[in-house]
C-alpha atoms as a PDB file:
ATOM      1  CA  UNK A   1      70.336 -80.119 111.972  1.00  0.00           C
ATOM      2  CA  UNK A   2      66.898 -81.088 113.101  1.00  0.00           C
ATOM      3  CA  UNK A   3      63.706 -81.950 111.390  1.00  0.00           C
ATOM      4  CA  UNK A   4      59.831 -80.838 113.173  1.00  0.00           C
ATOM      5  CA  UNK A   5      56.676 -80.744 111.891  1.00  0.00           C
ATOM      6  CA  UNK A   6      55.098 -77.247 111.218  1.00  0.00           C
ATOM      7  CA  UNK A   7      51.720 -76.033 111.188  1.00  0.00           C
ATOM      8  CA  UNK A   8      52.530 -72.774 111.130  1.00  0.00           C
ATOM      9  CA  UNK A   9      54.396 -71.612 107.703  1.00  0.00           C
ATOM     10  CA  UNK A  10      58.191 -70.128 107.847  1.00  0.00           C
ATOM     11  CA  UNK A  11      58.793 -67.320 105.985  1.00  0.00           C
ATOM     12  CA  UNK A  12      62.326 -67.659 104.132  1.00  0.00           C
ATOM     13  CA  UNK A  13      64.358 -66.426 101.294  1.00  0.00           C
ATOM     14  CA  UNK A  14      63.783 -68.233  97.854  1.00  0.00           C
ATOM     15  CA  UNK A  15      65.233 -67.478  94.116  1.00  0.00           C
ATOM     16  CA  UNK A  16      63.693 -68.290  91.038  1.00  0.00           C
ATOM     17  CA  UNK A  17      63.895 -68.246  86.888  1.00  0.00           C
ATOM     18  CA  UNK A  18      61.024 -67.408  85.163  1.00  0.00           C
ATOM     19  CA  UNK A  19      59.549 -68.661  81.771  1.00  0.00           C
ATOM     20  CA  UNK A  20      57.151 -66.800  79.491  1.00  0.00           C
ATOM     21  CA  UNK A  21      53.496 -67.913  80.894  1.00  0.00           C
ATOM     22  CA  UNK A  22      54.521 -66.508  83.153  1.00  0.00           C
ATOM     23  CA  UNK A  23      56.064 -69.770  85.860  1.00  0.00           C
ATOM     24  CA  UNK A  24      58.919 -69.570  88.454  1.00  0.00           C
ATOM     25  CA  UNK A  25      61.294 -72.474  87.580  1.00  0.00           C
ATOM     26  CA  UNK A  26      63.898 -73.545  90.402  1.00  0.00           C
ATOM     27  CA  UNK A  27      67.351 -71.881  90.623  1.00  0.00           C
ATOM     28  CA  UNK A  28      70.186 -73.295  92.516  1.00  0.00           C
ATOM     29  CA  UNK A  29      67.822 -76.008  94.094  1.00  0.00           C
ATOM     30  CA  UNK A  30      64.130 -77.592  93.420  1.00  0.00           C
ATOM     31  CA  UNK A  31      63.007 -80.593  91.125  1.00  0.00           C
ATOM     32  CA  UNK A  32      59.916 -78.999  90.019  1.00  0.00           C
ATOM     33  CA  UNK A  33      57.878 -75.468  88.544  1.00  0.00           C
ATOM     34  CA  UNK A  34      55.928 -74.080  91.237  1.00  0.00           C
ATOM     35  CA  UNK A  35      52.766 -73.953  89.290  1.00  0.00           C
ATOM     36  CA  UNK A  36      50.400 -70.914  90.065  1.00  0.00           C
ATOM     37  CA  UNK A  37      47.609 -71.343  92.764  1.00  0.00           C
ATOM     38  CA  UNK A  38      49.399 -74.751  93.820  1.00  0.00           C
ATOM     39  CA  UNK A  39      50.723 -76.162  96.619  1.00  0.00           C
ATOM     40  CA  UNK A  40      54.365 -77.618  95.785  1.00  0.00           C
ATOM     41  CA  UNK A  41      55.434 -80.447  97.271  1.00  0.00           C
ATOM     42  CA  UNK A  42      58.793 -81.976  98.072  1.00  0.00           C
ATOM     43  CA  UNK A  43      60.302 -85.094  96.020  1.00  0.00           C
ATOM     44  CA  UNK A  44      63.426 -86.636  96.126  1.00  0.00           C
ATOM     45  CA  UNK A  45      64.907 -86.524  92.789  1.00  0.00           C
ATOM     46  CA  UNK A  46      68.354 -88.222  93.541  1.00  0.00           C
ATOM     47  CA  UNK A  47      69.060 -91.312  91.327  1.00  0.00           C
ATOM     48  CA  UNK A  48      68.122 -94.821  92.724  1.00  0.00           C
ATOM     49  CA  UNK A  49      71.488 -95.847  92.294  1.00  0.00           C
ATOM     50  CA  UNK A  50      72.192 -93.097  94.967  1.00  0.00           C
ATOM     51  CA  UNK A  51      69.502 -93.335  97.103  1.00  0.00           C
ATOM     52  CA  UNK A  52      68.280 -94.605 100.790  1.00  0.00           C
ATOM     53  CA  UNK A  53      65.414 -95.871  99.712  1.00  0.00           C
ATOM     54  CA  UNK A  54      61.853 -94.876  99.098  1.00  0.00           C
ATOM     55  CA  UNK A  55      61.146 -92.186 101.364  1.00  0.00           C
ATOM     56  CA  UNK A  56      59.440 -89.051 101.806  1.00  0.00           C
ATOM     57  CA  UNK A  57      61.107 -85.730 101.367  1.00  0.00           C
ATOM     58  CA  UNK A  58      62.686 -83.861 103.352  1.00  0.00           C
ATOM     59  CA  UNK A  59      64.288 -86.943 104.881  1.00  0.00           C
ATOM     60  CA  UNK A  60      67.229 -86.253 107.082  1.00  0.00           C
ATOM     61  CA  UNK A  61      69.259 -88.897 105.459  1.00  0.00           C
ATOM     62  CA  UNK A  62      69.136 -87.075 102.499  1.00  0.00           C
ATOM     63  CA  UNK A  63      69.214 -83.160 100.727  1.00  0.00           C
ATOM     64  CA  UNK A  64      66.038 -83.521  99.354  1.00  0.00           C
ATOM     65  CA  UNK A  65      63.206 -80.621  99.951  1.00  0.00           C
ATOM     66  CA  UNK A  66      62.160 -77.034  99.330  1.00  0.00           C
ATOM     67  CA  UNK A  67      64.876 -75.071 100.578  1.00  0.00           C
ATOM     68  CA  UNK A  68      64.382 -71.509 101.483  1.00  0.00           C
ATOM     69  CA  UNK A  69      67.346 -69.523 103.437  1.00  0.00           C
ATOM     70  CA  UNK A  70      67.157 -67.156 106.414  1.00  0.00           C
ATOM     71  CA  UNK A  71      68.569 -64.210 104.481  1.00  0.00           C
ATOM     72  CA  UNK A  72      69.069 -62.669 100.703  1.00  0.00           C
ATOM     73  CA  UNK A  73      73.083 -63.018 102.398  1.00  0.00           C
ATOM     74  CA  UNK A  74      73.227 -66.747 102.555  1.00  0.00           C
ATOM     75  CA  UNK A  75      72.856 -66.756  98.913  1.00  0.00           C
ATOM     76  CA  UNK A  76      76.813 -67.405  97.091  1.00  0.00           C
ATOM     77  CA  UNK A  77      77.364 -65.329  94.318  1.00  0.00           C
ATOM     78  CA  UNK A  78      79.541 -67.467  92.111  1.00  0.00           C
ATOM     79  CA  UNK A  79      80.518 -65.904  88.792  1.00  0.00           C
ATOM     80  CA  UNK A  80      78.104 -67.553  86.586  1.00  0.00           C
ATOM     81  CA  UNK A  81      78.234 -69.593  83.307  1.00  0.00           C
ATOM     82  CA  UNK A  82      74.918 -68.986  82.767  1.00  0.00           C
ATOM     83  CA  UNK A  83      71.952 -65.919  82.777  1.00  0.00           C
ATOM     84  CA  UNK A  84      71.295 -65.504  86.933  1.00  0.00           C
ATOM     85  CA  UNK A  85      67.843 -65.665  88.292  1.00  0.00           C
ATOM     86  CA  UNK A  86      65.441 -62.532  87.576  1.00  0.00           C
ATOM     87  CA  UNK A  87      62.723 -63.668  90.708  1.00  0.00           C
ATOM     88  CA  UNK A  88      63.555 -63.211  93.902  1.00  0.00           C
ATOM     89  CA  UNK A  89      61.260 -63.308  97.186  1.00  0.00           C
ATOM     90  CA  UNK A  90      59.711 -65.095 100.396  1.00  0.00           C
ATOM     91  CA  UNK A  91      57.999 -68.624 100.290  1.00  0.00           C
ATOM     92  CA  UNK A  92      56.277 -70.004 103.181  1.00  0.00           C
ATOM     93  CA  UNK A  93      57.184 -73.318 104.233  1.00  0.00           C
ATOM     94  CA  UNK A  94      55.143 -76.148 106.403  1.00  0.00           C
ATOM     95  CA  UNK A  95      54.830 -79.763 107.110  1.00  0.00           C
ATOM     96  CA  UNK A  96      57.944 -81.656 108.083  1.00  0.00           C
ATOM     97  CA  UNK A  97      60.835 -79.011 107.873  1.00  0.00           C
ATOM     98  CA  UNK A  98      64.383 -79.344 108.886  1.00  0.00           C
ATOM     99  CA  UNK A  99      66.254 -76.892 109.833  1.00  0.00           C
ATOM    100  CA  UNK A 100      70.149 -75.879 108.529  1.00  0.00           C
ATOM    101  CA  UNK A 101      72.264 -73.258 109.977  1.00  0.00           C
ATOM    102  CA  UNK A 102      71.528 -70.889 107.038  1.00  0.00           C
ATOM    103  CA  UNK A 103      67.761 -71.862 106.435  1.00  0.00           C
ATOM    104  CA  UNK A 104      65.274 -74.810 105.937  1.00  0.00           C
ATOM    105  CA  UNK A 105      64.187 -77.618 103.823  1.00  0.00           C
ATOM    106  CA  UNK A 106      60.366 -78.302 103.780  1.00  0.00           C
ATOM    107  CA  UNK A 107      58.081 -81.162 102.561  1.00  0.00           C
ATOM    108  CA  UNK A 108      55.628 -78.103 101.413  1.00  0.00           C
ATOM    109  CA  UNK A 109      55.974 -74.577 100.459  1.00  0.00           C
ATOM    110  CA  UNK A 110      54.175 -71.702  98.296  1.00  0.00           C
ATOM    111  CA  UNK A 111      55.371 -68.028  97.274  1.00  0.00           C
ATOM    112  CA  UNK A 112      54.741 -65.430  99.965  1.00  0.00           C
ATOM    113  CA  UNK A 113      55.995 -62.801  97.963  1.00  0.00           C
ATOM    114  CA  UNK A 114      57.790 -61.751  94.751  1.00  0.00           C
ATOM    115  CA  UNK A 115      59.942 -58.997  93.103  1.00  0.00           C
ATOM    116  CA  UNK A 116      61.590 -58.959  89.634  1.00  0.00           C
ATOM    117  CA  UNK A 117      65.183 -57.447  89.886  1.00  0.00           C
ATOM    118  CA  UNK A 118      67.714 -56.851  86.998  1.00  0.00           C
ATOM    119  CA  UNK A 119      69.170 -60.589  86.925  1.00  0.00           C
ATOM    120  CA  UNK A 120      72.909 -58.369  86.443  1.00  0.00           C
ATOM    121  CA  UNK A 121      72.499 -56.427  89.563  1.00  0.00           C
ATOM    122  CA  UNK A 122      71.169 -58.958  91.769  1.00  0.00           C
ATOM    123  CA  UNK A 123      74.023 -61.512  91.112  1.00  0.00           C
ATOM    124  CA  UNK A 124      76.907 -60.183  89.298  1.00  0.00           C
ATOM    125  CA  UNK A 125      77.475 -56.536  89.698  1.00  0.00           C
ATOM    126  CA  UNK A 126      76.252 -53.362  91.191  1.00  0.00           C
ATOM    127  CA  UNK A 127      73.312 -50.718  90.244  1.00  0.00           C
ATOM    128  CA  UNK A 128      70.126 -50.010  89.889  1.00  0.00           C
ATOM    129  CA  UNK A 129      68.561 -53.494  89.933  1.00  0.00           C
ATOM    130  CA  UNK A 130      65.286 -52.231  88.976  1.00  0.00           C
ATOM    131  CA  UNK A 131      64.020 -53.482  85.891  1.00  0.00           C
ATOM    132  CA  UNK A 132      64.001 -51.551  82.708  1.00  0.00           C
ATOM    133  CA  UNK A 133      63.713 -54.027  79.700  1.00  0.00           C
ATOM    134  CA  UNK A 134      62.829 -57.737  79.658  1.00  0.00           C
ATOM    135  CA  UNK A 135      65.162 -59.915  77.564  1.00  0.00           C
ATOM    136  CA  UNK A 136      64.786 -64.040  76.740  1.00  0.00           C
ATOM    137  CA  UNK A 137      67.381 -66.950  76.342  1.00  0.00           C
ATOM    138  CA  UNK A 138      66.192 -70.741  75.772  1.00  0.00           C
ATOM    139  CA  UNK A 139      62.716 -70.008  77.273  1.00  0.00           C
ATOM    140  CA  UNK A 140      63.584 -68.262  80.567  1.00  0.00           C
ATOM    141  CA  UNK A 141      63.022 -64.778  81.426  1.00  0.00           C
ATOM    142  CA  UNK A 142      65.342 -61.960  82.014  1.00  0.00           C
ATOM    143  CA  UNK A 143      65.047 -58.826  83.933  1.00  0.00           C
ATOM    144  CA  UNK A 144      67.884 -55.815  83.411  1.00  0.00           C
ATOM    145  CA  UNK A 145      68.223 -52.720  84.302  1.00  0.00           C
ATOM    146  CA  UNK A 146      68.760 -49.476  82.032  1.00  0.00           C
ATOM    147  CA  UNK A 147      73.054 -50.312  82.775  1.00  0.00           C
ATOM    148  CA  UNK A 148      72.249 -53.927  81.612  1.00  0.00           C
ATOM    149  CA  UNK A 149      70.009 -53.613  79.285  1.00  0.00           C
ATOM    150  CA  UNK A 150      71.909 -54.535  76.236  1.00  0.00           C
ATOM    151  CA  UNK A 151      71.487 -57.939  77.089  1.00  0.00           C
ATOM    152  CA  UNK A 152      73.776 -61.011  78.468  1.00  0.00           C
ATOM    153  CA  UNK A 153      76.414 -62.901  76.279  1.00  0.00           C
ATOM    154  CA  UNK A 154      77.488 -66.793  77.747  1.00  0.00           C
ATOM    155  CA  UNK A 155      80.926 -67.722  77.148  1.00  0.00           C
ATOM    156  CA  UNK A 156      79.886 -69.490  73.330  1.00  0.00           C
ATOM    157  CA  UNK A 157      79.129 -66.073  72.227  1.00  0.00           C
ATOM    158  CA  UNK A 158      75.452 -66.730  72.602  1.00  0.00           C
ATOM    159  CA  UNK A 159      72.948 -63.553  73.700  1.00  0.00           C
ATOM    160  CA  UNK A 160      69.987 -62.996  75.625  1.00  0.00           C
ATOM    161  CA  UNK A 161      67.209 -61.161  73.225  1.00  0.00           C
ATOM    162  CA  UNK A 162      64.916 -58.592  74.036  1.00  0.00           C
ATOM    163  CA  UNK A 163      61.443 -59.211  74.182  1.00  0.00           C
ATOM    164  CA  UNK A 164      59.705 -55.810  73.963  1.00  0.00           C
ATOM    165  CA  UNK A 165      57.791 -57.080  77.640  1.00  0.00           C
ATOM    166  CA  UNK A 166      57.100 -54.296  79.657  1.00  0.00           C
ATOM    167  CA  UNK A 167      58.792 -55.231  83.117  1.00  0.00           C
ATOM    168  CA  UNK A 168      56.077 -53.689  85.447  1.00  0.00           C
ATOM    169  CA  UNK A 169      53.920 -55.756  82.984  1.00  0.00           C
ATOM    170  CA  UNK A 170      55.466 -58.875  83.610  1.00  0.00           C
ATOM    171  CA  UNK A 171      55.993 -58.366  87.339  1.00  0.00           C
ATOM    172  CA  UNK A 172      51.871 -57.982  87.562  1.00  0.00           C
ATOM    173  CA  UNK A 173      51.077 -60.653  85.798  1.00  0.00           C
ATOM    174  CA  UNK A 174      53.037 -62.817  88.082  1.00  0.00           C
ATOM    175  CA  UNK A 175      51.558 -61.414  91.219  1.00  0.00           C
ATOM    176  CA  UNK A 176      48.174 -61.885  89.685  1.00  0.00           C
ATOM    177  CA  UNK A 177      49.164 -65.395  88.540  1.00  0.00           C
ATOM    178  CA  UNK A 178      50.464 -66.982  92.362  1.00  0.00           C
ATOM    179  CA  UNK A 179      47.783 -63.879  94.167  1.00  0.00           C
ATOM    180  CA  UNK A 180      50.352 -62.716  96.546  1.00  0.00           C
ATOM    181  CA  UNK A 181      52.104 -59.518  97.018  1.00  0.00           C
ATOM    182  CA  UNK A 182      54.918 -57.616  95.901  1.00  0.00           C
ATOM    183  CA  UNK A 183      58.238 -58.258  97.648  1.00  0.00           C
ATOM    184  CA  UNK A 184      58.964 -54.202  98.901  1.00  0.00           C
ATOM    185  CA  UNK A 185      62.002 -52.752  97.052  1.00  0.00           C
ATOM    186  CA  UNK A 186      63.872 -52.045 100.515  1.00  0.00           C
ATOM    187  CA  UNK A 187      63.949 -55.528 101.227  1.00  0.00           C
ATOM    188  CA  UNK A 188      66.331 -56.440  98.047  1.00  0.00           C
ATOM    189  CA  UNK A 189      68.001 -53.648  97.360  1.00  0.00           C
ATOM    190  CA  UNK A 190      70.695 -54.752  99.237  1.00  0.00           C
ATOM    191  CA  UNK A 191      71.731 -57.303  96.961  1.00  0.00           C
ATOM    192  CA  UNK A 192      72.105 -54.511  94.498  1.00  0.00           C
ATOM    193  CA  UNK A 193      75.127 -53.115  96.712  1.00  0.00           C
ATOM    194  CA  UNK A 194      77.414 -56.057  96.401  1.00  0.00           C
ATOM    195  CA  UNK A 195      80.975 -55.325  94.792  1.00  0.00           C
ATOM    196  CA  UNK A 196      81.329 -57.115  91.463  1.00  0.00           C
ATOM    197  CA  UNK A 197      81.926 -61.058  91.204  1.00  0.00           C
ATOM    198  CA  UNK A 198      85.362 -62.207  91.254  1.00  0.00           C
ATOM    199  CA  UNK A 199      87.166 -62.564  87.744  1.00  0.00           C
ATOM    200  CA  UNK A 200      87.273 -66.447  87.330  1.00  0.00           C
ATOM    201  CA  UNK A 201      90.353 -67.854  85.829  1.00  0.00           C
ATOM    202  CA  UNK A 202      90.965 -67.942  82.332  1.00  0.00           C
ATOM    203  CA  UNK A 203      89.879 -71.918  81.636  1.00  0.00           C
ATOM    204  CA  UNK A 204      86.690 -71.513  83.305  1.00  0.00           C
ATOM    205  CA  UNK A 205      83.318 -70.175  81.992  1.00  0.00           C
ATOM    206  CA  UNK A 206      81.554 -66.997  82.269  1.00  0.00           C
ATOM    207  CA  UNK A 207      78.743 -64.815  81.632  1.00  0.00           C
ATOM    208  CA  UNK A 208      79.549 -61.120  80.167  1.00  0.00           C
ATOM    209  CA  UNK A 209      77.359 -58.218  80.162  1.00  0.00           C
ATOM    210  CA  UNK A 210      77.049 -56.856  76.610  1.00  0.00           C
ATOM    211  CA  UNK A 211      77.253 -52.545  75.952  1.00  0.00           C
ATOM    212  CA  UNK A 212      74.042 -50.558  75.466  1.00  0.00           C
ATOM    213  CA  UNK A 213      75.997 -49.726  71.961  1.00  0.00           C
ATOM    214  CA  UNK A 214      78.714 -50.863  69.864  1.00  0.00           C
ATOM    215  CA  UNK A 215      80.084 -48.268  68.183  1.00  0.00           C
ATOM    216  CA  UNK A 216      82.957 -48.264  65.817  1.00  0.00           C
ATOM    217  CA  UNK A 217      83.044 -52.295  66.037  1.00  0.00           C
ATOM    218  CA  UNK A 218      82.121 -53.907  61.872  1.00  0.00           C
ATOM    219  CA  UNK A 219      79.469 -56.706  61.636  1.00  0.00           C
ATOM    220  CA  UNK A 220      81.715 -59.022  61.612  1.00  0.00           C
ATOM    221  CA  UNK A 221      83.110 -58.110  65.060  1.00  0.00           C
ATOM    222  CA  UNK A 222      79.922 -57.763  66.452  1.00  0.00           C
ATOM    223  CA  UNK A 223      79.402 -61.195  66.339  1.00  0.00           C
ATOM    224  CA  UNK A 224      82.382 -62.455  68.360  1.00  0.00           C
ATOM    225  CA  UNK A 225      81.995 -63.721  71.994  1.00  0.00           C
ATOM    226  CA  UNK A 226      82.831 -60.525  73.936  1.00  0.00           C
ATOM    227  CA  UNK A 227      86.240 -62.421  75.588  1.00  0.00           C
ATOM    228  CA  UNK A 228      87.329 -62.686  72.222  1.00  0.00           C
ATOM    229  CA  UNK A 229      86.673 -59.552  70.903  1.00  0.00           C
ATOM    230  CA  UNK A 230      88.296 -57.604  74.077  1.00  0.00           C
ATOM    231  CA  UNK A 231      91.466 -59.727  72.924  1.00  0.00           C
ATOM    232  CA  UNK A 232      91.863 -58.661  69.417  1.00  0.00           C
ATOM    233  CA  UNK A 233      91.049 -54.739  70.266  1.00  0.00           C
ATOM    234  CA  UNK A 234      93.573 -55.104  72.896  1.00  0.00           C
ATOM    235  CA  UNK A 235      96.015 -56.668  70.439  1.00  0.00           C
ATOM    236  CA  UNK A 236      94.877 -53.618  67.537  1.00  0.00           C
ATOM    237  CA  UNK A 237      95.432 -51.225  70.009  1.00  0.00           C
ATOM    238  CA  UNK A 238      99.278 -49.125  69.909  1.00  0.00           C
ATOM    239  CA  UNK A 239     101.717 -49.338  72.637  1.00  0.00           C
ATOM    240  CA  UNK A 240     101.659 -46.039  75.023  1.00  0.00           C
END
């Protein structure tokens, strides 16, 4: 691990969430939005009680900075407790950067370019990964697929919504909004290959993809968390 100063941008790997205006939000790493038509720059956001010290980010002493990895591969794929990113895409990084074995952290960066994908796809399971409907959950963004497209229940029994947003829509008023380019489809689509996350065990959260329809369930089934409902259907179901 080594830190430089660069005048000349790096081009790595970045993922994002996305609110409504629309704004890419950190995922996985970051302290702040990366507000359109702005340059972000590095802070440490560690707690004093934990810190070195006043200093300027990235600081080898530290984790702090804008991290950005060397492939779409270097990304884990932990089954999630929570919707996974929709954005994904380059950022180009400058000023003092250090380098890890699977990427960078920078004291500046700014999108290069972006792509929506089908948040399902990209991190959980295989298909299409191209967009088809947009859906919303606490103020973030969510981009599925015509498989995934009937949305994303966390382990409370809470759902994502849909929003009636056209994807392409969405996707153009982002590249308008940062004025950079679309990330090509060939470049992504391999995350859309990966075999399906690991089961977790039993005591430990996790995201479930909800059916396109739910027929033959009543209301009042409809409205159970999906873990429990797969229980009691397996329980009201006969013996071969």
């Amino acid at each position: 691990m080594a830190d430089a100063r660069q005048d000349e941008p790096i081009l790595g790997w970045r993922i994002w969430n996305l609110s409504p205006e629309p704004r890419l939000l950190p995922a996985r790493s970051g302290v702040d939005a990366w507000e359109p038509r702005q340059v972000v720059r590095a802070r440490c956001a560690r707690p004093t009680i934990l810190s070195i010290g006043p200093h300027d980010a990235p600081d080898l002493r530290c984790g702090c900075g804008i991290y950005a990895a060397r492939s779409l591969d270097d990304f884990p794929r932990p089954r999630p407790a929570w919707p996974p990113p929709t954005v994904v895409g380059t950022a180009a990084l400058w000023g003092t950067v250090v380098e890890h074995e699977r990427g960078w952290r920078a004291a500046y960066a700014y999108p290069a370019r972006l792509r929506l994908v089908c948040s399902m796809c990209a991190w959980f399971e295989p298909g299409p990964g191209e967009p088809a409907v947009v859906h919303t959950f606490l103020g973030h963004l969510y981009a599925l697929c015509a498989i995934h497209r009937g949305g994303i229940e966390l382990p409370d029994g809470r759902r994502t919504k849909p929003t009636g947003i056209e994807p392409r829509d969405l996707q153009a008023r982002l590249l308008d909004a940062y004025a950079v380019d679309l990330a090509p489809i060939e470049t992504v689509a391999p995350l859309f290959g990966h075999p399906r996350t690991a089961e977790p065990p039993a005591y430990l959260p996790s995201i479930h993809p909800l059916p396109i329809e739910e027929e033959g369930l009543g209301p009042s089934n409809r409205m159970l968390p999906g873990w429990l409902r797969s229980l009691l259907e397996r329980r009201q179901t006969p013996e071969p």
